[in-house]
N, C-alpha and C. Protein backbone atom coordinates (compact mmCIF):
# COMPACT_ATOMS: atom_id res chain seq x y z
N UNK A 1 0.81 -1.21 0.00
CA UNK A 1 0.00 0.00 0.00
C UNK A 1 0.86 1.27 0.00
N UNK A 2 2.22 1.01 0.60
CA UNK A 2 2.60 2.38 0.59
C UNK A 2 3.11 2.66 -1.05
N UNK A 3 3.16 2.17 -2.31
CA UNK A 3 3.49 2.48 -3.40
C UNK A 3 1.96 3.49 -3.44
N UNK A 4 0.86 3.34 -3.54
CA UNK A 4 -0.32 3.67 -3.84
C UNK A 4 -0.45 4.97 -3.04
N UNK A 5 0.12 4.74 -1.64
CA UNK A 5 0.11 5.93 -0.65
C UNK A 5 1.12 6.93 -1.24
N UNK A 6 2.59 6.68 -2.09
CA UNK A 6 2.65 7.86 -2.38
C UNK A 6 2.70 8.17 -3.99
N UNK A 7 2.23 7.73 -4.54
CA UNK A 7 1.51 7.74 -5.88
C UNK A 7 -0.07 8.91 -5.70
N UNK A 8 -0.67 8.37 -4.79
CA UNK A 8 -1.73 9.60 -4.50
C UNK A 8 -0.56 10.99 -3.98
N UNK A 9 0.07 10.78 -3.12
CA UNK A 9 0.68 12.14 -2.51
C UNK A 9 1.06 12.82 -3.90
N UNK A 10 1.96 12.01 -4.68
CA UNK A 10 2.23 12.50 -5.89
C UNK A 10 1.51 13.18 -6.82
N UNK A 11 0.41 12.46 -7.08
CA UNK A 11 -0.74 12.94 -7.99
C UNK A 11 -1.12 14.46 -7.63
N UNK A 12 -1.77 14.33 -5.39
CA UNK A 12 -2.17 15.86 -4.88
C UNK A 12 -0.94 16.91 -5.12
N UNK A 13 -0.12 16.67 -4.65
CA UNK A 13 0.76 17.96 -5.03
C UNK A 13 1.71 18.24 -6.15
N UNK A 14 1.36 17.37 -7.34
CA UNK A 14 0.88 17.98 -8.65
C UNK A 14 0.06 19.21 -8.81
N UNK A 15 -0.99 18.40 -8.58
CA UNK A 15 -2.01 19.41 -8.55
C UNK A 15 -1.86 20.69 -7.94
N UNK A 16 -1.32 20.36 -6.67
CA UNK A 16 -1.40 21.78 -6.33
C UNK A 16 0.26 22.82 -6.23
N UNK A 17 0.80 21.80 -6.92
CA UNK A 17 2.31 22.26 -7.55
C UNK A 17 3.42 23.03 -6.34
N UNK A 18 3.71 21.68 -5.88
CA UNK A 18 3.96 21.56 -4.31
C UNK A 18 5.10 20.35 -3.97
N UNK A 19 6.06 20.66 -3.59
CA UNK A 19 6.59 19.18 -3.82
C UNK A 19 5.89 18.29 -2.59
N UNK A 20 6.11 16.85 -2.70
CA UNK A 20 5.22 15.77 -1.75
C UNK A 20 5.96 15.99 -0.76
N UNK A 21 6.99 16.41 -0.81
CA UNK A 21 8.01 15.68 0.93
C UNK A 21 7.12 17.32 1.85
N UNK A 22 6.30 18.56 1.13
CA UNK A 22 5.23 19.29 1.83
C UNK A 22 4.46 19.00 1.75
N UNK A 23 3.75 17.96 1.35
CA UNK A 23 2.52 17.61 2.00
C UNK A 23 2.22 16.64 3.50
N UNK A 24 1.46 16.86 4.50
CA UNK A 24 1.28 16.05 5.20
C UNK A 24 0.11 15.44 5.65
N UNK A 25 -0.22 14.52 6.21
CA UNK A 25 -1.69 13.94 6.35
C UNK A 25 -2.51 14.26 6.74
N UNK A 26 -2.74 15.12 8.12
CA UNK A 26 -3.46 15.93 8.26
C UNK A 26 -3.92 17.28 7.57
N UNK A 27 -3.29 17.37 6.66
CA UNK A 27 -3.86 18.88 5.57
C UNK A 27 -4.79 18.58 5.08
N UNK A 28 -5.59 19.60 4.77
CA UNK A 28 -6.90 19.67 4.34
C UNK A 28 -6.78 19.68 3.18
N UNK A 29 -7.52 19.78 1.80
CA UNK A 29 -7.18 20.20 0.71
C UNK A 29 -7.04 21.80 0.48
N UNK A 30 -7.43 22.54 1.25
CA UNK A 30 -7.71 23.77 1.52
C UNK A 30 -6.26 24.05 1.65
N UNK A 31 -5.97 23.45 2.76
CA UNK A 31 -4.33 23.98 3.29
C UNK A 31 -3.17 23.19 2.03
N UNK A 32 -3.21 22.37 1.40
CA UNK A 32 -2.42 22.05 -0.04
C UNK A 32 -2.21 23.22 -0.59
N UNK A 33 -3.66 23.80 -0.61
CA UNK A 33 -3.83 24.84 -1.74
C UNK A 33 -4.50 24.24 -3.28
N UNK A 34 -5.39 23.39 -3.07
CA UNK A 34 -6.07 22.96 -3.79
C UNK A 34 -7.58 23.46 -3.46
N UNK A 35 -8.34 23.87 -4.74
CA UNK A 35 -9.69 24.97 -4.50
C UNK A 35 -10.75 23.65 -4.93
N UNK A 36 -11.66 23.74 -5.63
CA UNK A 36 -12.82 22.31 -5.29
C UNK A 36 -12.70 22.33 -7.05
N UNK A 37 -12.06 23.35 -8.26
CA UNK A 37 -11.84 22.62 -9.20
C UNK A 37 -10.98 21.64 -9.41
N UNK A 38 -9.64 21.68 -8.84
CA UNK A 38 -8.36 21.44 -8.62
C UNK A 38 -8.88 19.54 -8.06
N UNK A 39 -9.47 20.08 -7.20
CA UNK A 39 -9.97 18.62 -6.34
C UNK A 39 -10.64 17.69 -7.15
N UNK A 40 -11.48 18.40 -8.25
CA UNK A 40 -12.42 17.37 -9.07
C UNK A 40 -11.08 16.65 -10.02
N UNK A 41 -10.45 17.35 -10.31
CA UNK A 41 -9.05 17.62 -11.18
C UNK A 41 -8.38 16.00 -10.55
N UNK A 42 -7.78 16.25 -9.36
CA UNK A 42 -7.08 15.47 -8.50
C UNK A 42 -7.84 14.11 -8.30
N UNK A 43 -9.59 14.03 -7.67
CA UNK A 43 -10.15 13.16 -8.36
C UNK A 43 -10.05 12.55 -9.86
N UNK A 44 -10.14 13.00 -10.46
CA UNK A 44 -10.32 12.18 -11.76
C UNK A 44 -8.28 11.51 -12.07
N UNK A 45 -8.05 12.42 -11.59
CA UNK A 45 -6.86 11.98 -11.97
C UNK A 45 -6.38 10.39 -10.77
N UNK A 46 -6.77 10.76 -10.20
CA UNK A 46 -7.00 9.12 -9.13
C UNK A 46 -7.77 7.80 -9.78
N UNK A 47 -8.62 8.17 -10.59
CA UNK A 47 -9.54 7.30 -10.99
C UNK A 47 -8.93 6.67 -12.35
N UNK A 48 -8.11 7.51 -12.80
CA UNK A 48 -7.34 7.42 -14.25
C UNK A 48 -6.37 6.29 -13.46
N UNK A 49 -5.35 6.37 -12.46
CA UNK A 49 -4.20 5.78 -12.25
C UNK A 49 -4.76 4.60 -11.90
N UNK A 50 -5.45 4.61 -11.01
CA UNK A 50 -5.76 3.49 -10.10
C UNK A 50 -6.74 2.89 -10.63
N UNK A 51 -7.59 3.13 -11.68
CA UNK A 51 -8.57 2.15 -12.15
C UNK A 51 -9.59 1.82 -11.61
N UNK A 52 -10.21 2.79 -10.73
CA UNK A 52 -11.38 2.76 -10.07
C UNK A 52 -12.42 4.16 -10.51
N UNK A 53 -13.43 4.36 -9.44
CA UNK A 53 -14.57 4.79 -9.81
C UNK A 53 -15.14 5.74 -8.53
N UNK A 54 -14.58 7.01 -7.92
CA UNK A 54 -14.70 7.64 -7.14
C UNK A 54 -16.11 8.01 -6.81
N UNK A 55 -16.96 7.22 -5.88
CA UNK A 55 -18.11 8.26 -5.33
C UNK A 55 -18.23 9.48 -4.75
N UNK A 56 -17.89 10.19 -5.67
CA UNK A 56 -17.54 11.92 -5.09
C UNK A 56 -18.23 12.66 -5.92
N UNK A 57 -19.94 13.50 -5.10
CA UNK A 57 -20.46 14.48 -6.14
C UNK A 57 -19.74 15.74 -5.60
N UNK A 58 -19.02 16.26 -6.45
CA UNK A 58 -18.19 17.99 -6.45
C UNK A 58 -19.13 18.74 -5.91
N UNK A 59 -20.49 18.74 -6.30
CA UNK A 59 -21.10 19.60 -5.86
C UNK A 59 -21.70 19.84 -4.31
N UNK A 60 -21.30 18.98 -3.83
CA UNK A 60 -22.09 18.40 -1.91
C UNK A 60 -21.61 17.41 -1.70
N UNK A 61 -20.05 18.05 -1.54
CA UNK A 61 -18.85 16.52 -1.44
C UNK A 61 -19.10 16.00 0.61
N UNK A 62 -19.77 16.92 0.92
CA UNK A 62 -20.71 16.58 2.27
C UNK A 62 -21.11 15.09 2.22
N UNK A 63 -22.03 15.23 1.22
CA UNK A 63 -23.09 14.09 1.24
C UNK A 63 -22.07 12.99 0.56
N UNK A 64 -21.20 12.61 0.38
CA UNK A 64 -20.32 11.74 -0.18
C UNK A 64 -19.65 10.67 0.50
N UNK A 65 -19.64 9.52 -0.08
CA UNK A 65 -18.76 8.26 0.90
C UNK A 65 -17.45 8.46 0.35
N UNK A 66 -16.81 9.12 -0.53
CA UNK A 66 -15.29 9.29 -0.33
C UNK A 66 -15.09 10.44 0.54
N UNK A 67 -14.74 10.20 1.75
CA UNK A 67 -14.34 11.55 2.52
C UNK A 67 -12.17 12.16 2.04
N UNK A 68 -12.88 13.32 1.83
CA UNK A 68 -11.81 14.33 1.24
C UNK A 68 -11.36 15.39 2.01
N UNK A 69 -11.83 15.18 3.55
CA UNK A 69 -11.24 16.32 4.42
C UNK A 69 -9.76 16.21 4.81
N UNK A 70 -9.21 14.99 4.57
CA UNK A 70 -7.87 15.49 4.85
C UNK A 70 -7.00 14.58 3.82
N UNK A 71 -5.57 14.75 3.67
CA UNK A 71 -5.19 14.05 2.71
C UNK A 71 -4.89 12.61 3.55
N UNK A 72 -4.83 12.04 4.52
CA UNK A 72 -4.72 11.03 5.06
C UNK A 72 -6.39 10.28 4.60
N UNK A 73 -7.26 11.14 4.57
CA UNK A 73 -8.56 10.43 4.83
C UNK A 73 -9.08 9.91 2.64
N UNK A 74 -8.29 10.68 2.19
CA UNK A 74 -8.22 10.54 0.91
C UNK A 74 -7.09 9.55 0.30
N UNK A 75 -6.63 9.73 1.24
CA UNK A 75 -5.56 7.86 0.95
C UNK A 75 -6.23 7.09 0.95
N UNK A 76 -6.79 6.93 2.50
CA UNK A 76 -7.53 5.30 3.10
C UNK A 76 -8.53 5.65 1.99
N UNK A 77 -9.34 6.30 1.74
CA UNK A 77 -10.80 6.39 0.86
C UNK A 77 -10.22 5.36 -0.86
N UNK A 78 -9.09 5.79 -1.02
CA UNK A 78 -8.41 5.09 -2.18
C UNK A 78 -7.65 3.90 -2.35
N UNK A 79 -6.71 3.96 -1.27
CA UNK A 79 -6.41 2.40 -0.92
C UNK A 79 -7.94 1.37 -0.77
N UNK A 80 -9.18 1.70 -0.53
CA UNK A 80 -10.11 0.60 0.11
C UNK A 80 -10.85 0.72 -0.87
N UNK A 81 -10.64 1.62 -1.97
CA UNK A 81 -11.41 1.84 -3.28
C UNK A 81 -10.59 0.58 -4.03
N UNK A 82 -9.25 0.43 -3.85
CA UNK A 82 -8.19 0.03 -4.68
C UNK A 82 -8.35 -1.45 -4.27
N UNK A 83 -8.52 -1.93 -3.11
CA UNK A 83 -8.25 -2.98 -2.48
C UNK A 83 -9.69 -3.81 -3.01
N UNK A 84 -11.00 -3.10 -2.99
CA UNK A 84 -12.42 -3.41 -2.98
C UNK A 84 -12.15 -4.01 -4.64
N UNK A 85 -11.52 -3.57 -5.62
CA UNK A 85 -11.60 -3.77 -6.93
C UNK A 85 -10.64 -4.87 -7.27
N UNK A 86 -9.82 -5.51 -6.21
CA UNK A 86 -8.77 -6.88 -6.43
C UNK A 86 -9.51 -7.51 -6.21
């Protein structure tokens, strides 16, 4: 899992054009510096690598079973996305 764990880190601070060794698990996407296009962005781009199928509506990411409040919580949400599809 940790290839996948930093393959996502990689992917988020792409996105938010950041090197990974600054990102940490408790950051929000807010604190990356990623805005909620960036995030749909960062989603899809997860779904491209990993070959899965993100339940995330952008619009009332509230009401959503991928939780995206922190980048730790957007790992596990993808590792168990990743793991559910072996």
């Amino acid at each position: 899992m940790t290839e996948i764990r930093d393959r996502i880190i990689q992917i988020i601070a792409e996105q938010a054009m950041l090197d990974p060794a600054e990102l940490r698990p408790e950051m929000s996407p807010q604190e990356i510096g990623i805005d909620s296009m960036g995030l749909v962005e960062s989603i899809f781009a997860l779904e491209e690598e990993f070959d899965i199928s993100v339940p995330f509506n952008a619009n009332a990411p509230e009401t959503s079973d991928f939780d995206i409040s922190t980048l730790a919580s957007i790992i596990a949400a993808v590792e168990k996305l990743v793991a559910e599809k072996a």
